[in-house]
N, C-alpha and C. Protein backbone atom coordinates (compact mmCIF):
# COMPACT_ATOMS: atom_id res chain seq x y z
N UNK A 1 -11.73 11.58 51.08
CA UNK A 1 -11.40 12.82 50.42
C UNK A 1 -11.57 14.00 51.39
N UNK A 2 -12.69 13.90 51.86
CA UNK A 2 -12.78 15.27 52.98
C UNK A 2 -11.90 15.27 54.19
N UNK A 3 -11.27 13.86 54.77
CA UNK A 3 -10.38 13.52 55.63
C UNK A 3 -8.74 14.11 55.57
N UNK A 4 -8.29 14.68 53.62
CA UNK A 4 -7.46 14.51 52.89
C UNK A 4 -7.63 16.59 52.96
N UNK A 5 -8.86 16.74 52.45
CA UNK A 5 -8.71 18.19 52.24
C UNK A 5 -8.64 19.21 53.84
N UNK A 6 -9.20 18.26 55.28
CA UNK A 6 -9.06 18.92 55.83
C UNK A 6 -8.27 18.82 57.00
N UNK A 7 -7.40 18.11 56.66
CA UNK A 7 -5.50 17.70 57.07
C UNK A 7 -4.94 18.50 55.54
N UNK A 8 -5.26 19.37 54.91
CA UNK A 8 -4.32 19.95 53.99
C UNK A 8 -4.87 21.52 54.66
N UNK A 9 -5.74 21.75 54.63
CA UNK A 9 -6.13 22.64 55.14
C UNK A 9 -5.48 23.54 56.50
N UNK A 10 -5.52 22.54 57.32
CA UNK A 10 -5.26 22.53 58.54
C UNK A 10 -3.42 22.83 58.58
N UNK A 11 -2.65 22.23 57.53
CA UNK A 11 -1.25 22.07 57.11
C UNK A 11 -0.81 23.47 56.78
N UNK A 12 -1.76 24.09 55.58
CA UNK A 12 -1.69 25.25 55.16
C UNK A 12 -1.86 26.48 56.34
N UNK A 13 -2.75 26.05 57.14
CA UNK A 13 -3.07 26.92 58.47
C UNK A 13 -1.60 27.49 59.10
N UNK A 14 -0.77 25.98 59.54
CA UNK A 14 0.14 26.35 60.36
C UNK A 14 1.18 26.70 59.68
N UNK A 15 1.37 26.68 58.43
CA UNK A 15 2.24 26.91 57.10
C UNK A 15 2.22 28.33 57.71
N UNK A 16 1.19 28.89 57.30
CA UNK A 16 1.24 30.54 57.22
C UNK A 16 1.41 31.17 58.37
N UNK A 17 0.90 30.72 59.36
CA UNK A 17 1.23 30.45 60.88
C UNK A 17 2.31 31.47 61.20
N UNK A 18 3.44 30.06 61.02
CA UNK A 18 4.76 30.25 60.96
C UNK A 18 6.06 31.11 60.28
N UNK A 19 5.17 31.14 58.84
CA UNK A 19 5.78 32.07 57.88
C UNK A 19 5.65 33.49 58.62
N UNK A 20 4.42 33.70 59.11
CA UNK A 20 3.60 35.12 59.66
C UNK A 20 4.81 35.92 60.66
N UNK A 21 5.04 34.78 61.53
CA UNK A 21 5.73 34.71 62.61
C UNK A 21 7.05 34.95 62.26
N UNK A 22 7.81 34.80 61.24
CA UNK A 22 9.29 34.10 61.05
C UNK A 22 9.26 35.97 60.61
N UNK A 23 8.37 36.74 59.53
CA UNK A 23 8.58 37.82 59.19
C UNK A 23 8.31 38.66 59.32
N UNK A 24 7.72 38.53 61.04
CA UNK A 24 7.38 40.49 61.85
C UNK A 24 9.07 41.23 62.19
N UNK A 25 8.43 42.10 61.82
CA UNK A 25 9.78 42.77 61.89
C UNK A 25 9.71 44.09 62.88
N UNK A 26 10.14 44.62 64.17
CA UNK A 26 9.52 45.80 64.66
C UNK A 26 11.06 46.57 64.53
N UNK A 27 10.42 47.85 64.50
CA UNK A 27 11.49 49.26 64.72
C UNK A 27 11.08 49.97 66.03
N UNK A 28 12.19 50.94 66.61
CA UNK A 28 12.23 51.71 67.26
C UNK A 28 12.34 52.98 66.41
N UNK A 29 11.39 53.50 66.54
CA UNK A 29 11.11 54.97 65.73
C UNK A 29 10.71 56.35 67.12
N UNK A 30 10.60 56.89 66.72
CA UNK A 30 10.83 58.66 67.10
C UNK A 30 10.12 59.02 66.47
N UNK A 31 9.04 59.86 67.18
CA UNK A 31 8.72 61.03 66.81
C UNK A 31 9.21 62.49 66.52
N UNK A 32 9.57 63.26 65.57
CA UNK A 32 10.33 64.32 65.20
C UNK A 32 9.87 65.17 66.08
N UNK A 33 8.70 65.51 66.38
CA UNK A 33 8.08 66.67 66.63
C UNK A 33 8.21 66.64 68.62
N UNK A 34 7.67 65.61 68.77
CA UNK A 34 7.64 65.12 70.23
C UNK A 34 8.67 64.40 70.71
N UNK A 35 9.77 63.78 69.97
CA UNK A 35 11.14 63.10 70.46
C UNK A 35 10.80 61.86 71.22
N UNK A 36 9.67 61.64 71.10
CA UNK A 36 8.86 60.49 72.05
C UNK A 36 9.27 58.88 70.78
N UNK A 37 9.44 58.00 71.92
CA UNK A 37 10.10 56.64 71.00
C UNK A 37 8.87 55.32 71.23
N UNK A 38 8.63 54.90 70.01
CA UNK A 38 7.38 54.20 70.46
C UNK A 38 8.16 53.06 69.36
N UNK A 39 7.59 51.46 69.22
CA UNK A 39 7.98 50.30 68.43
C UNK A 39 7.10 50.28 67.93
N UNK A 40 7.17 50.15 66.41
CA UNK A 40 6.18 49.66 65.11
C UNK A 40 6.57 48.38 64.78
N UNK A 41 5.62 48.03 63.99
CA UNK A 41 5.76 46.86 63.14
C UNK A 41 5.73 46.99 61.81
N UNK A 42 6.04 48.34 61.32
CA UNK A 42 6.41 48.78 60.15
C UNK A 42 7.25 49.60 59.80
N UNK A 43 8.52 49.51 58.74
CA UNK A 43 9.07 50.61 58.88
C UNK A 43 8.58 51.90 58.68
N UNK A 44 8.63 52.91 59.15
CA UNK A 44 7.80 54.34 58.33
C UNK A 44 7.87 54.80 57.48
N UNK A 45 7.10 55.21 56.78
CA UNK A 45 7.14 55.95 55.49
C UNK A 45 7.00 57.11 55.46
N UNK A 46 6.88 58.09 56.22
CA UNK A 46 6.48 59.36 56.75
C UNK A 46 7.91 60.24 57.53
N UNK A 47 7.68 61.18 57.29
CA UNK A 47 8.91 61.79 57.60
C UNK A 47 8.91 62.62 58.91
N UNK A 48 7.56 62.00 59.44
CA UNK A 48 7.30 62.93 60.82
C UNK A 48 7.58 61.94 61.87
N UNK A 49 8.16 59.96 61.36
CA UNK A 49 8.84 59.35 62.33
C UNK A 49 10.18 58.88 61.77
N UNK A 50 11.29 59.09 62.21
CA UNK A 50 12.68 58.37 61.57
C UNK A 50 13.38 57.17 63.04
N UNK A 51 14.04 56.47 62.27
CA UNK A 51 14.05 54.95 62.57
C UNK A 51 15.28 55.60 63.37
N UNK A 52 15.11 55.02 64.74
CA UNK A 52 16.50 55.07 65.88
C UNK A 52 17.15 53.94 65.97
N UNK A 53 18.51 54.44 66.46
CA UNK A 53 19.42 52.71 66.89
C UNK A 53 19.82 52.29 65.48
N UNK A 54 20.59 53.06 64.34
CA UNK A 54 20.90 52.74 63.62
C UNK A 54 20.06 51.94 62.67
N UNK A 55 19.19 51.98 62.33
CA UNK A 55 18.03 51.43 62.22
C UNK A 55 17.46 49.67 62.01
N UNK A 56 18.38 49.66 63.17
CA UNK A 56 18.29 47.95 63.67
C UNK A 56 16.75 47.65 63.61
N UNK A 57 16.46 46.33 62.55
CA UNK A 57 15.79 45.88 63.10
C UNK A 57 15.37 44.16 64.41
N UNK A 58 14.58 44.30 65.01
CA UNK A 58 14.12 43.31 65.93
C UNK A 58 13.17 42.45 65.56
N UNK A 59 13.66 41.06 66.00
CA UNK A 59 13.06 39.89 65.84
C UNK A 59 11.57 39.91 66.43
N UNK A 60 11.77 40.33 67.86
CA UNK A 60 10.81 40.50 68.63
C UNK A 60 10.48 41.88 69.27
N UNK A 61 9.25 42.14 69.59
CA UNK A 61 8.80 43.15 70.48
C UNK A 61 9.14 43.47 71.87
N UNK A 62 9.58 42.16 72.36
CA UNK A 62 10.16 42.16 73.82
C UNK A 62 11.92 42.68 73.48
N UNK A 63 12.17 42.11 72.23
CA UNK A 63 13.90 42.44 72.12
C UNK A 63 13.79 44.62 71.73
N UNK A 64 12.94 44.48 70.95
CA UNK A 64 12.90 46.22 70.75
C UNK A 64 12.98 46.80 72.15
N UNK A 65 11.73 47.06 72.78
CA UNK A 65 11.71 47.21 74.26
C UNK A 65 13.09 47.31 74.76
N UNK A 66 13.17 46.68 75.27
CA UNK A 66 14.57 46.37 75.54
C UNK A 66 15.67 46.94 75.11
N UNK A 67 15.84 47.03 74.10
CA UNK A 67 17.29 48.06 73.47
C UNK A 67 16.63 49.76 73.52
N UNK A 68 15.33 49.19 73.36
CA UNK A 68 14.78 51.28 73.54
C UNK A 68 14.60 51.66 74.71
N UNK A 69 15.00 50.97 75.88
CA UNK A 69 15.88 51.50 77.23
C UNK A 69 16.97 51.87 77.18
N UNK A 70 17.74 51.49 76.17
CA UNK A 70 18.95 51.91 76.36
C UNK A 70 19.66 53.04 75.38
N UNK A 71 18.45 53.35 74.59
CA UNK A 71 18.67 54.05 73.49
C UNK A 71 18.63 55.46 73.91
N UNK A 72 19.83 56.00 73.88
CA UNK A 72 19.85 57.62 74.38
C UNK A 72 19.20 58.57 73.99
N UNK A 73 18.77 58.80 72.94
CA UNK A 73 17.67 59.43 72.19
C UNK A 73 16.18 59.21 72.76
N UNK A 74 16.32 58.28 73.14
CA UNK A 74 14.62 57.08 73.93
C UNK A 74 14.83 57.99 75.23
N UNK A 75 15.56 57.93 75.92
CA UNK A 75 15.79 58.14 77.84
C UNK A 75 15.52 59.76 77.96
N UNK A 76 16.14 60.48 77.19
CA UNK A 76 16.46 61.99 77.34
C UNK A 76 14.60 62.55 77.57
């Protein structure tokens, strides 16, 4: 039984793991005030950051990066 609960355990671990993983979501946001472009992992709710790049979101943090080099609003 304890062999049973902690191979379910362990199952559930990488369950959520993965789920965790499958649904980060990052933005390229702006600061209004400072025009400065930084990546969240949330969209904002605040009106002192609005979402750049059409407000694509990214799979990954390395893929944000990446397009917020090229984002004209980001460079200026």
């Amino acid at each position: 039984m304890k062999k049973f609960f902690v191979s379910a355990t362990a199952i559930a671990i990488l369950a959520s793991a993965a789920y965790a993983q499958t649904t980060t979501e990052f933005y390229v946001v702006q600061d209004t005030s400072t025009k400065k472009c930084t990546i969240v992992d949330k969209k904002p709710t605040t009106t002192t950051t609005v979402v750049v790049g059409d407000g694509k979101v990214f799979k990954t943090r390395a893929e944000a990066e990446t397009e917020m080099k090229t984002m004209k609003v980001c460079t200026n």
